[in-house]
N, C-alpha and C. Protein backbone atom coordinates (compact mmCIF):
# COMPACT_ATOMS: atom_id res chain seq x y z
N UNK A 1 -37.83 47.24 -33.44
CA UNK A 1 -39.21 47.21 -33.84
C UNK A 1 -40.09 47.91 -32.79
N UNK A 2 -40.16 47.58 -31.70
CA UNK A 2 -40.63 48.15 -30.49
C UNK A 2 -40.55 49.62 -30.24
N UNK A 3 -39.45 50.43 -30.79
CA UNK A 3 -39.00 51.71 -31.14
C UNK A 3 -39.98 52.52 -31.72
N UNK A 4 -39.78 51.48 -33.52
CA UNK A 4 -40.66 52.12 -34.47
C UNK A 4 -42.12 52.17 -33.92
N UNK A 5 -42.82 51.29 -32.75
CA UNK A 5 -44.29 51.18 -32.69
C UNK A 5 -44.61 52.19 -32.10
N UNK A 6 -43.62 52.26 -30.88
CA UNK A 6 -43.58 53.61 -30.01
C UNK A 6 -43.61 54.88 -30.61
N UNK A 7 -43.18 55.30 -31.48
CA UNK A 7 -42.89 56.73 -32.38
C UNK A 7 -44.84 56.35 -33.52
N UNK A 8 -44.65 55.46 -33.59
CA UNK A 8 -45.87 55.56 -34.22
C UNK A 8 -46.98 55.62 -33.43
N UNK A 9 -47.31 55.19 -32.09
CA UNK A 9 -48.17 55.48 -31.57
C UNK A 9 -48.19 56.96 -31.01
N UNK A 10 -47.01 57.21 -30.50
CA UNK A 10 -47.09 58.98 -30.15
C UNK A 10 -47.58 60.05 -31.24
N UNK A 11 -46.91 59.48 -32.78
CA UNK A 11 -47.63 60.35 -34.03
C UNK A 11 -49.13 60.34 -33.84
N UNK A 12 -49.50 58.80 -33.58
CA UNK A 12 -51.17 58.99 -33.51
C UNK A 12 -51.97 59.99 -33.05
N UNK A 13 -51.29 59.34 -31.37
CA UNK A 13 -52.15 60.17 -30.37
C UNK A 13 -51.80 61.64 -30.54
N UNK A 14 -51.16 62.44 -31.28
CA UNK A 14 -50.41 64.00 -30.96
C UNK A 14 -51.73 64.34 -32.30
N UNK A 15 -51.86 63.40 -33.38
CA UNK A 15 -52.36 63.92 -34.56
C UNK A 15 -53.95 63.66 -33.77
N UNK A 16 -54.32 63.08 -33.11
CA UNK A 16 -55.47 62.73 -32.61
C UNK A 16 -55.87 63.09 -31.31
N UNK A 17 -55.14 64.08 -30.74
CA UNK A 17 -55.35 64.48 -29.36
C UNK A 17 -56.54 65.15 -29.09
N UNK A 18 -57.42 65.90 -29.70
CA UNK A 18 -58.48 66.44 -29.82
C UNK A 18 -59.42 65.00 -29.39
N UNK A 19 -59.05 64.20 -29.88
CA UNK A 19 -60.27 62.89 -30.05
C UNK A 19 -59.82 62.46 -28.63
N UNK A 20 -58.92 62.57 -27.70
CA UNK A 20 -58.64 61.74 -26.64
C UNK A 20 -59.13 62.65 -25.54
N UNK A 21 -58.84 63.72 -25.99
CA UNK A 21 -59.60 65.04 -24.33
C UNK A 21 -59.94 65.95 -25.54
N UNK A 22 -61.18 66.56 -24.84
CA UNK A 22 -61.99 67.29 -25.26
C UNK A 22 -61.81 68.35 -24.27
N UNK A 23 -60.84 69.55 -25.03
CA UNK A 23 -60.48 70.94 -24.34
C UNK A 23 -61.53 72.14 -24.51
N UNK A 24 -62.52 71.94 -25.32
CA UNK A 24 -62.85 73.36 -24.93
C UNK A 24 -64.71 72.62 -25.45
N UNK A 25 -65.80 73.45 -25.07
CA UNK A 25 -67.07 73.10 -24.97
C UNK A 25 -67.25 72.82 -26.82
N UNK A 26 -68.40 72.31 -26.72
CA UNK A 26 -68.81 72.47 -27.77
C UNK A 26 -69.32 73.91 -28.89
N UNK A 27 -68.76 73.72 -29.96
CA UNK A 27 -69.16 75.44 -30.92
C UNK A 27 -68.71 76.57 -30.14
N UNK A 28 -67.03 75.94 -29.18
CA UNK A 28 -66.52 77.53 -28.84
C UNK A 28 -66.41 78.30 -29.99
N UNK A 29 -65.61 77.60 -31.12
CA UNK A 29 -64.63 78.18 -31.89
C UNK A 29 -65.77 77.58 -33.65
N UNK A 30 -66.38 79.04 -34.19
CA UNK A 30 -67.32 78.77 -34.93
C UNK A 30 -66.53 79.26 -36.29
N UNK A 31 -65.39 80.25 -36.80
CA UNK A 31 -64.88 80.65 -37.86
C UNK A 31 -65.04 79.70 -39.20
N UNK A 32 -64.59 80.11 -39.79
CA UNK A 32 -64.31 79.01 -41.28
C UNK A 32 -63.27 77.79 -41.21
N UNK A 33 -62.71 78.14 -39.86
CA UNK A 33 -61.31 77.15 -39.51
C UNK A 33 -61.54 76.39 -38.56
N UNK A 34 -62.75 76.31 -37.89
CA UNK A 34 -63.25 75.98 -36.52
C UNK A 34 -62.94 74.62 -36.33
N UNK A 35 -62.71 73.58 -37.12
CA UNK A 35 -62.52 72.20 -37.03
C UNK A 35 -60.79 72.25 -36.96
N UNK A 36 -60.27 72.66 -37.62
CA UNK A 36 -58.88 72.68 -38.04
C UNK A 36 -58.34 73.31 -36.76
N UNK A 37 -58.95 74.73 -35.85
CA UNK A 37 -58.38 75.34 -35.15
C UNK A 37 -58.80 73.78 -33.62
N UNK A 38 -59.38 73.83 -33.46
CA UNK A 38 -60.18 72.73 -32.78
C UNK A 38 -59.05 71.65 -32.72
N UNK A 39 -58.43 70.95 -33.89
CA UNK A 39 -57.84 70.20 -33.92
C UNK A 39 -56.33 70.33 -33.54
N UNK A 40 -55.76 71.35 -34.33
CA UNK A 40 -54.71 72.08 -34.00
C UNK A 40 -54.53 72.73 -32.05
N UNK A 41 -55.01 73.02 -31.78
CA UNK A 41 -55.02 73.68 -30.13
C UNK A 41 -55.26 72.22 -29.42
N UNK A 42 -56.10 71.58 -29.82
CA UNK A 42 -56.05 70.08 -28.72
C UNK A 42 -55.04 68.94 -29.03
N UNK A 43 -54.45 69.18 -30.42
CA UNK A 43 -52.97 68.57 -30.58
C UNK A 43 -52.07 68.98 -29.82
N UNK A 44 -51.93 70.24 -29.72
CA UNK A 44 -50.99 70.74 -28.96
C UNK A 44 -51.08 70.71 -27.70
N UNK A 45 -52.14 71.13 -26.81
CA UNK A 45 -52.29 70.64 -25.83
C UNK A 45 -51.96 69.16 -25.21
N UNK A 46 -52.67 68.20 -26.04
CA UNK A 46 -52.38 66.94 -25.61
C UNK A 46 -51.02 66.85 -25.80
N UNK A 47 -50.06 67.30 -26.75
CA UNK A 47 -48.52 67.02 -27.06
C UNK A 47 -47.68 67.70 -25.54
N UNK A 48 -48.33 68.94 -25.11
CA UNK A 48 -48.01 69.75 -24.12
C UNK A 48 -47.95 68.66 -22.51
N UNK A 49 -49.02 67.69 -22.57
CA UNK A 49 -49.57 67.13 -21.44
C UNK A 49 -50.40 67.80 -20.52
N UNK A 50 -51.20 69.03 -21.60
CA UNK A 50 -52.04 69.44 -20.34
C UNK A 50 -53.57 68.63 -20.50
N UNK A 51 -54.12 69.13 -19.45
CA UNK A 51 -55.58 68.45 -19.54
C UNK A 51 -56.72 69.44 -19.77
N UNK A 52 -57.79 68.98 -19.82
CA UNK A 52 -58.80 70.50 -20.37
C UNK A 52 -58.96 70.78 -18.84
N UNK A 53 -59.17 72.26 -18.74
CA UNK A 53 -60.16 73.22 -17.95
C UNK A 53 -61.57 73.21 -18.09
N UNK A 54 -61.84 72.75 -19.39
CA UNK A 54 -63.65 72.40 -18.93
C UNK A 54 -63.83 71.11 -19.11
N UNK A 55 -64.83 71.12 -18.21
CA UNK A 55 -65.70 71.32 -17.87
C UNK A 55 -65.50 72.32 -16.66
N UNK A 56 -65.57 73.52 -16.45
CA UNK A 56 -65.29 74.16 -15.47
C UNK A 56 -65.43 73.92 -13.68
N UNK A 57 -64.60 73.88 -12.50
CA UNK A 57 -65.65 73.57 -11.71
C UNK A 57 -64.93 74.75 -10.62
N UNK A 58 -66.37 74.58 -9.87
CA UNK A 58 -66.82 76.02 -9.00
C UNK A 58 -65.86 76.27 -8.16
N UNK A 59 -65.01 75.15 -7.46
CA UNK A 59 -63.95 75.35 -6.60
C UNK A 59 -62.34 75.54 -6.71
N UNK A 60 -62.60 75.71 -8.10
CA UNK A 60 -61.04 76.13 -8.63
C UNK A 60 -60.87 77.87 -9.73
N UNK A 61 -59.88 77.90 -9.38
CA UNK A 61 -59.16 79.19 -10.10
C UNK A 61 -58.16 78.53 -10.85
N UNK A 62 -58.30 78.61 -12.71
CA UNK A 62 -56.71 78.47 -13.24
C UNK A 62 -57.25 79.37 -14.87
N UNK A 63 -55.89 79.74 -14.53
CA UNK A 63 -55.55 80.53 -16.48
C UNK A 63 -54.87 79.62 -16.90
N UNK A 64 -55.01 79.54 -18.20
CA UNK A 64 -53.85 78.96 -18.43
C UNK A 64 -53.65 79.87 -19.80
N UNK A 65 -52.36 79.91 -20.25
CA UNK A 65 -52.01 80.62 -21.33
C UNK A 65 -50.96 79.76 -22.12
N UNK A 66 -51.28 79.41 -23.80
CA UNK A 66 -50.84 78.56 -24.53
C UNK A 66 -50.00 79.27 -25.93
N UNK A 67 -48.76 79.05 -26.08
CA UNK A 67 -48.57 79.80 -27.02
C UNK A 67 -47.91 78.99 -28.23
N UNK A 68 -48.88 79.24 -29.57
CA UNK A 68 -48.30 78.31 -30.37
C UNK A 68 -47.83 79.06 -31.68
N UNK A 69 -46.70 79.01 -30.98
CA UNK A 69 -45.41 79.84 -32.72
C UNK A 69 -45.36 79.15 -33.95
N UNK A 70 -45.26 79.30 -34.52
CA UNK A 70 -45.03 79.20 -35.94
C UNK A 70 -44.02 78.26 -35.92
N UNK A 71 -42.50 78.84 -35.74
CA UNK A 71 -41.03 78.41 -36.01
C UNK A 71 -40.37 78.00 -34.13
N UNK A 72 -41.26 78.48 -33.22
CA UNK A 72 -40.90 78.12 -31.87
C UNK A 72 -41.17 77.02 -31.26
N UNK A 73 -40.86 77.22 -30.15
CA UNK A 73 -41.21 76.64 -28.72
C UNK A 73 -42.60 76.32 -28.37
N UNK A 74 -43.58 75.34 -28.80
CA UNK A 74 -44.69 75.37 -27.93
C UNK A 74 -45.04 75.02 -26.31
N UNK A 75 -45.50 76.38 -25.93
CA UNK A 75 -45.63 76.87 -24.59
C UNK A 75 -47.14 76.56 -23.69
N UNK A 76 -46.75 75.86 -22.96
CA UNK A 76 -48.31 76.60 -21.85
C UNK A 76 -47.75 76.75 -20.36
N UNK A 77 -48.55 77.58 -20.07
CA UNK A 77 -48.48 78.23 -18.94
C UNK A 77 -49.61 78.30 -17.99
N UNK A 78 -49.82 77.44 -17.29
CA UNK A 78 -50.90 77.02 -16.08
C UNK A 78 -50.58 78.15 -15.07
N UNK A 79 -51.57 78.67 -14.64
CA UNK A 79 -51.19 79.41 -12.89
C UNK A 79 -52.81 78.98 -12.66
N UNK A 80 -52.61 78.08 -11.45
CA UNK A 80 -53.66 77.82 -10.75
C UNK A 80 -53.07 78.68 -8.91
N UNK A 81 -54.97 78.96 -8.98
CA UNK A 81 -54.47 79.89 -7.83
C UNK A 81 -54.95 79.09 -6.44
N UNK A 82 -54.41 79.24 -5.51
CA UNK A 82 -54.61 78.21 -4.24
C UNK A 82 -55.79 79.47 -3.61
N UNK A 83 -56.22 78.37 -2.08
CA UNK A 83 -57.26 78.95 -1.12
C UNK A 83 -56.77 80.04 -0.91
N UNK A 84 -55.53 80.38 -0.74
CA UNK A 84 -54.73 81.49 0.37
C UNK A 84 -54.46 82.56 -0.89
N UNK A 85 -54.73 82.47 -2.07
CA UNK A 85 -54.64 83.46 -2.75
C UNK A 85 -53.36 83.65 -3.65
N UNK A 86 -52.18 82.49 -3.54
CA UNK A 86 -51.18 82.58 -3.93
C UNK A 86 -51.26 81.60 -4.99
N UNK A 87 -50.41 80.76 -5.85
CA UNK A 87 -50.43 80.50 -6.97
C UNK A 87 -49.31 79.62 -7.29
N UNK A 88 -49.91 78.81 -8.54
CA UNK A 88 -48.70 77.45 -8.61
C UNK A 88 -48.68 77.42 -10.08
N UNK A 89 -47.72 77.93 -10.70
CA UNK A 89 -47.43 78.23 -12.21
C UNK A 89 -46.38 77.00 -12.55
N UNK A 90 -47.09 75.88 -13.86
CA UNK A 90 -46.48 75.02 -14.00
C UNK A 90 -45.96 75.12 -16.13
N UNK A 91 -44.66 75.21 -16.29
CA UNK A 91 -44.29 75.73 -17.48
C UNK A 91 -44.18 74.20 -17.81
N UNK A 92 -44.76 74.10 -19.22
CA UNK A 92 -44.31 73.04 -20.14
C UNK A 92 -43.89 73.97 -21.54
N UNK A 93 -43.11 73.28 -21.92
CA UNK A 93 -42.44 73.71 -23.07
C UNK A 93 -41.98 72.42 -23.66
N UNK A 94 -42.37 72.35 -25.30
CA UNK A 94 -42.05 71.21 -26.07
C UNK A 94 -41.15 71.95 -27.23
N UNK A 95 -40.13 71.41 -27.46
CA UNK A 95 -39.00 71.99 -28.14
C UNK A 95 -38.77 71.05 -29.03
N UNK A 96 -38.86 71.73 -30.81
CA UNK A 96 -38.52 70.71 -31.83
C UNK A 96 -39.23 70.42 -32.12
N UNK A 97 -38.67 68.81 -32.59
CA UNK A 97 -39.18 67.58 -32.89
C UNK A 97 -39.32 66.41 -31.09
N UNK A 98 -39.12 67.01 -29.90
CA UNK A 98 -38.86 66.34 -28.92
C UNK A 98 -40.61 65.88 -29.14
N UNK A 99 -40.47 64.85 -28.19
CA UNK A 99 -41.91 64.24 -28.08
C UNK A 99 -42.57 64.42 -26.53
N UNK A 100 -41.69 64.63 -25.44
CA UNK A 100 -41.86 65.00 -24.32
C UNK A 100 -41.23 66.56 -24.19
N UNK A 101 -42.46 67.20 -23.57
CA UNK A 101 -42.52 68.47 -23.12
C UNK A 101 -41.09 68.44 -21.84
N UNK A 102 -40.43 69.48 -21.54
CA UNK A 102 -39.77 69.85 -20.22
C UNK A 102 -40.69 70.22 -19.51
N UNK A 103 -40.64 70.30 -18.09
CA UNK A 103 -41.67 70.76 -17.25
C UNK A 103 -40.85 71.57 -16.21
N UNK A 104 -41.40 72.45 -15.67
CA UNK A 104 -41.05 73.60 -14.87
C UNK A 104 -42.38 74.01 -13.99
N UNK A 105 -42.39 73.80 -12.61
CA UNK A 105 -43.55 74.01 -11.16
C UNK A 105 -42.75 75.03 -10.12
N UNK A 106 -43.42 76.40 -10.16
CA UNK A 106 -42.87 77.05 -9.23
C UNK A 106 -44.04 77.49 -8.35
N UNK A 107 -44.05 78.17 -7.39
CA UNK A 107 -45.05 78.72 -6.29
C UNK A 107 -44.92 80.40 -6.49
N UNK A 108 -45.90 81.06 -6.57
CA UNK A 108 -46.04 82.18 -6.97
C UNK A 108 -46.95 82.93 -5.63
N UNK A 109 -46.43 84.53 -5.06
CA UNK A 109 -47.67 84.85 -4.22
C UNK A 109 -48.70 85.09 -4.35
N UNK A 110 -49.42 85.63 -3.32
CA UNK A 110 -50.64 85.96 -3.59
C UNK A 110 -50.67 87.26 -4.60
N UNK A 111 -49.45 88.16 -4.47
CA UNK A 111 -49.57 89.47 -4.58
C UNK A 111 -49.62 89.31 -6.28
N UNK A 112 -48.29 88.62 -6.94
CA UNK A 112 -48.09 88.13 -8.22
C UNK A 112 -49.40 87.58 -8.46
N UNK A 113 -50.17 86.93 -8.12
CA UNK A 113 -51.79 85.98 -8.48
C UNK A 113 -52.55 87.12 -8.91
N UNK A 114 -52.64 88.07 -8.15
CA UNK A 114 -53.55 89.06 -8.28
C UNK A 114 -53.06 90.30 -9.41
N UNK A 115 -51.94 90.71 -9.41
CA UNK A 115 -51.27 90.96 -10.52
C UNK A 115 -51.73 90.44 -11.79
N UNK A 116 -51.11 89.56 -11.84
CA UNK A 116 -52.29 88.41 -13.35
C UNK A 116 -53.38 88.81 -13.33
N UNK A 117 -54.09 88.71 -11.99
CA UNK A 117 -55.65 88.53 -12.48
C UNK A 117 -56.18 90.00 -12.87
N UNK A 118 -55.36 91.17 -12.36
CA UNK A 118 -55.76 92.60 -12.42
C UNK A 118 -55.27 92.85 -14.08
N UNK A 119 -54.52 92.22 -14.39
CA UNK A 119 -54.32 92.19 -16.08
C UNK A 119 -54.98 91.90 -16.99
N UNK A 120 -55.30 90.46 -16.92
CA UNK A 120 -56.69 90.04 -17.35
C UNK A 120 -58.12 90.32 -17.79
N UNK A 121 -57.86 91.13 -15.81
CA UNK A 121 -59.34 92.05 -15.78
C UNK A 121 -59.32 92.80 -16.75
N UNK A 122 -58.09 93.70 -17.07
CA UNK A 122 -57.79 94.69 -17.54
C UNK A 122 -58.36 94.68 -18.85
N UNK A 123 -57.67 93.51 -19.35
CA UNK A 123 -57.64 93.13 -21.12
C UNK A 123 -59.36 92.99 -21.02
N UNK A 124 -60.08 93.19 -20.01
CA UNK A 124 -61.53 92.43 -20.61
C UNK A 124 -61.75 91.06 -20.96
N UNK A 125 -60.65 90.43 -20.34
CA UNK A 125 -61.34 88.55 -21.10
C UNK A 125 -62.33 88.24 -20.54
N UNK A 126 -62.98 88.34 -20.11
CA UNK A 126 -64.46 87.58 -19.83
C UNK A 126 -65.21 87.93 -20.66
N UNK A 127 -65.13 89.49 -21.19
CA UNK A 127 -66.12 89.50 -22.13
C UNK A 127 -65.98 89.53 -23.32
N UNK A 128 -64.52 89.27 -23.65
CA UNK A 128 -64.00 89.06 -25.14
C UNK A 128 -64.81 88.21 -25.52
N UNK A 129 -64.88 88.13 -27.38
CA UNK A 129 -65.16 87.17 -28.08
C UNK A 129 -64.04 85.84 -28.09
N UNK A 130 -64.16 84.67 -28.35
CA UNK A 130 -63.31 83.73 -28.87
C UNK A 130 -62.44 83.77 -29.44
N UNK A 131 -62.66 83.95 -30.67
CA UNK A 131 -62.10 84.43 -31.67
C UNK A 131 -62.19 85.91 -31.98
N UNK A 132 -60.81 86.45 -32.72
CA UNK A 132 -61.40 87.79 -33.40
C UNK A 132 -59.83 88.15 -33.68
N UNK A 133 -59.84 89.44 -34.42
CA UNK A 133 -58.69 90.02 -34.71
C UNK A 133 -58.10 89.85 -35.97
N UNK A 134 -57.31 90.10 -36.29
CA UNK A 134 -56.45 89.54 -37.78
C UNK A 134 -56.04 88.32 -37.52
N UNK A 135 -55.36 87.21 -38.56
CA UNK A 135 -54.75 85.94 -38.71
C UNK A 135 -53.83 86.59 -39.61
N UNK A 136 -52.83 84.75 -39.87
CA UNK A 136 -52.07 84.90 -40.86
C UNK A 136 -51.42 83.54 -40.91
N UNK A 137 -50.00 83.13 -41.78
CA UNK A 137 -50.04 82.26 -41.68
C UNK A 137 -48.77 81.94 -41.06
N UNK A 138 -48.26 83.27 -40.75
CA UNK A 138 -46.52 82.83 -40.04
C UNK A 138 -46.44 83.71 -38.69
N UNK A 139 -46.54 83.30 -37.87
CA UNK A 139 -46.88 84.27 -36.43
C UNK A 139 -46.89 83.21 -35.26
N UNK A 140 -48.28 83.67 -34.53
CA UNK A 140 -48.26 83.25 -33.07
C UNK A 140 -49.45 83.20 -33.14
N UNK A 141 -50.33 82.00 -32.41
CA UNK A 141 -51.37 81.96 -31.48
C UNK A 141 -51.10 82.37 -30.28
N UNK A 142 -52.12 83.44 -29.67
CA UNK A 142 -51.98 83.83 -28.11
C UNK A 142 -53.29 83.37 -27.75
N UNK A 143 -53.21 82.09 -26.53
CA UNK A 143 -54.38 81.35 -26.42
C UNK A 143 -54.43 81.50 -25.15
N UNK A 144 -55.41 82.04 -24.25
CA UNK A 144 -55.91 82.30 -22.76
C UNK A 144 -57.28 81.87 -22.38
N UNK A 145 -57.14 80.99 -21.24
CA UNK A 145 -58.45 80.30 -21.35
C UNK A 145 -58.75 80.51 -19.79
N UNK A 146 -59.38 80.55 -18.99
CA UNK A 146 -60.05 81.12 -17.68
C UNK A 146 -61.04 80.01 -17.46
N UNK A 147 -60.48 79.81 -16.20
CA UNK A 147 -61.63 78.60 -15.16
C UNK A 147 -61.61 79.08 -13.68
N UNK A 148 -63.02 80.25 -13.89
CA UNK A 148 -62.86 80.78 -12.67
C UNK A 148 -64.26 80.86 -11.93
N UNK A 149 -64.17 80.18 -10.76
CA UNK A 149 -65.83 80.14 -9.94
C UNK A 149 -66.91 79.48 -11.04
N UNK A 150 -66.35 78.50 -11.73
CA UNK A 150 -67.56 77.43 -12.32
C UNK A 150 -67.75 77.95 -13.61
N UNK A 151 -67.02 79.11 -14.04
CA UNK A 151 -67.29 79.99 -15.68
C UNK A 151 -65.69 79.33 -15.85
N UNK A 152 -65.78 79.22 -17.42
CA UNK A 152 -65.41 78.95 -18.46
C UNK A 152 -64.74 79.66 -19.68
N UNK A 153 -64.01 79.98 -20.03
CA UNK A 153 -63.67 81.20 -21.20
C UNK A 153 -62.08 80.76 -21.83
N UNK A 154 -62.45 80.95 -23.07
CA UNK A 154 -60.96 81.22 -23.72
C UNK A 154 -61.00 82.03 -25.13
N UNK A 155 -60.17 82.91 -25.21
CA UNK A 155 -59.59 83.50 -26.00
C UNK A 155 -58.60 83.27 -27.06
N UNK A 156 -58.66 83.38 -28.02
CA UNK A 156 -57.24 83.20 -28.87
C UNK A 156 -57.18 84.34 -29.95
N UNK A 157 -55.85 84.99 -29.88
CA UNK A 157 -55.98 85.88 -30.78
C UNK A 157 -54.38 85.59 -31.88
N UNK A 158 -53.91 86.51 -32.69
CA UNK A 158 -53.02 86.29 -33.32
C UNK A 158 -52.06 87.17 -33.16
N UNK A 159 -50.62 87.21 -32.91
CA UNK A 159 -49.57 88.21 -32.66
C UNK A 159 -49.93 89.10 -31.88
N UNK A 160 -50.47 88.56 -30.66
CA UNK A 160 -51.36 89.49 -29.85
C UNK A 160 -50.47 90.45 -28.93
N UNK A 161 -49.28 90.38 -28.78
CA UNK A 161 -47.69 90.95 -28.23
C UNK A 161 -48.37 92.55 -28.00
N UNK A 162 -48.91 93.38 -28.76
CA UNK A 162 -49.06 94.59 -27.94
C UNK A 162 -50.67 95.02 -27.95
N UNK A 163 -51.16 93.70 -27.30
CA UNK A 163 -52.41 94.08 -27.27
C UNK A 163 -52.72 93.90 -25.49
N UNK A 164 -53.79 94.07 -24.87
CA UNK A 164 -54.03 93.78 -23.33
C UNK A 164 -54.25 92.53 -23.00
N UNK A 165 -54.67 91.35 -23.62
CA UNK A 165 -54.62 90.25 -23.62
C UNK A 165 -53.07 89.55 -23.73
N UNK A 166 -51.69 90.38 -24.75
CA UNK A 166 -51.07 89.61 -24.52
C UNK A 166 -50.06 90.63 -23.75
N UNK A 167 -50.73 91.36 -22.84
CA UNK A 167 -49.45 92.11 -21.81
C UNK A 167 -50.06 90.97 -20.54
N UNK A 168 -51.19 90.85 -20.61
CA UNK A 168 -51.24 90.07 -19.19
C UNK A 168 -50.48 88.56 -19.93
N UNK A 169 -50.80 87.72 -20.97
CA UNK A 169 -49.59 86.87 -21.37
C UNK A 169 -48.22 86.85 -20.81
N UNK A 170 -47.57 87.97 -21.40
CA UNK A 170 -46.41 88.42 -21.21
C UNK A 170 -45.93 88.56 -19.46
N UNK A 171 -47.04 88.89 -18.95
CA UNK A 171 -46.48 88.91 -17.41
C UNK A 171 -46.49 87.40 -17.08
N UNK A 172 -47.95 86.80 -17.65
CA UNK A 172 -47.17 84.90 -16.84
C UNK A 172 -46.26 84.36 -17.22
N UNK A 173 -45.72 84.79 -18.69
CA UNK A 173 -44.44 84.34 -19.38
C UNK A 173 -43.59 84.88 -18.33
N UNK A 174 -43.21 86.11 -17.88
CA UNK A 174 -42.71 86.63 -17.00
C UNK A 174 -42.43 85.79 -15.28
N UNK A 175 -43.48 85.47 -14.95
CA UNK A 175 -43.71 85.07 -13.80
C UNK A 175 -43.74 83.73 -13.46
N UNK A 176 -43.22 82.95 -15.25
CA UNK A 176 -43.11 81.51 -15.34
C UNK A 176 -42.18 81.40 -15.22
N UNK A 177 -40.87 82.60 -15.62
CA UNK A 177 -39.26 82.51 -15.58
C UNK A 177 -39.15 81.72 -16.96
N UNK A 178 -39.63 81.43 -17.59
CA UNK A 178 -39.61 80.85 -19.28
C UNK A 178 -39.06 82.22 -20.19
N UNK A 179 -38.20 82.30 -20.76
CA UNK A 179 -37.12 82.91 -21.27
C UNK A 179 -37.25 82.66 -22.71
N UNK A 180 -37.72 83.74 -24.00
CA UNK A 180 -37.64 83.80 -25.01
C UNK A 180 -37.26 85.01 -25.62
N UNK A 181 -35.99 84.79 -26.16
CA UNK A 181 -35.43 86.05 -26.58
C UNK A 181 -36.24 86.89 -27.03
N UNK A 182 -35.99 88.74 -27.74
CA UNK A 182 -37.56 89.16 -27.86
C UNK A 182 -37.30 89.00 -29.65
N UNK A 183 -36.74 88.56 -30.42
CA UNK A 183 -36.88 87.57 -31.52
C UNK A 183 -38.17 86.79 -31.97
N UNK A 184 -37.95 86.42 -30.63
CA UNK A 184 -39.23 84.56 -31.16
C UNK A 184 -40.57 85.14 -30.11
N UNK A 185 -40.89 86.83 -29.86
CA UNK A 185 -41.82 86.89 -29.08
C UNK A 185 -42.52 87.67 -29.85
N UNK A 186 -43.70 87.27 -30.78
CA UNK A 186 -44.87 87.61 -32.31
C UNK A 186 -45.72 87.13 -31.75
């Protein structure tokens, strides 16, 4: 009995994770799907065990990059960057039907930190829109969210694989050592 309560309370909280942390500001995400996407990204998150990035604050650096497949692996990828310029990339990955994420914490340099961030730069996320691009209904969310010097930002686009937003992706996937054949990488 104690089993069944347990599996039922985890359904709750995973279907209700949005309602328990509040990941992104208010009216980031304004589309026709904005409640649903809202709900969907802070399910996953909360299922992931991460916590929100905003409220942003002034003395931290972190990306984090979230990737939610269709038929895969849901992924996030934290790189928070330290004083000294180097970096602490922490992989969760929830596989299946599992209810606990695997976790993976490595230390990254400064040189790799800046790498990322020169990618980033690259793609323009700060001044991207939120939203934008094509959808669909069998693919990938590519979700990048920035907490840097007290600003705030995230991005999500769809099968974003050869766009500049998801080459800098692709390098923290890279630099997470998280391994997805190039199959399950849309």
């Amino acid at each position: 009995m104690f089993h069944l309560a347990k599996e039922c309370r985890r359904s709750l909280e995973a279907a209700n994770g949005r309602l328990i942390a509040t990941y992104f500001p208010p009216a980031t995400f304004t589309g026709e799907a904005a409640d649903f996407v809202v709900r969907w990204y802070g399910s996953s998150l909360y299922l992931l065990g991460e916590r929100p990035l905003w409220p942003a604050k002034r003395d931290r650096t972190i990306y984090r990059f979230t990737w939610l497949r269709s038929v895969h692996d849901l992924v996030s990828i934290p790189l928070m960057v330290l004083p000294d310029g180097s970096g602490q990339v922490q992989t969760r990955v929830l596989k299946g039907t599992a209810w606990s994420p695997q976790s993976k914490s490595i230390s990254v340099t400064a040189a790799d930190v800046s790498r990322i961030e020169t990618l980033i730069d690259t793609a323009e996320f700060w001044e991207m829109t939120t939203e934008g691009g094509s959808s669909g209904c069998d693919g990938a969310e590519w979700i990048l969210e920035g907490n840097r010097r007290g600003l705030y930002h995230v991005v999500s686009r769809w099968n974003a694989r050869k766009t500049p937003l998801g080459k800098a992706a692709l390098a923290l996937i890279e630099l997470s050592g998280y391994k997805a054949p190039d199959a399950e990488i849309y």
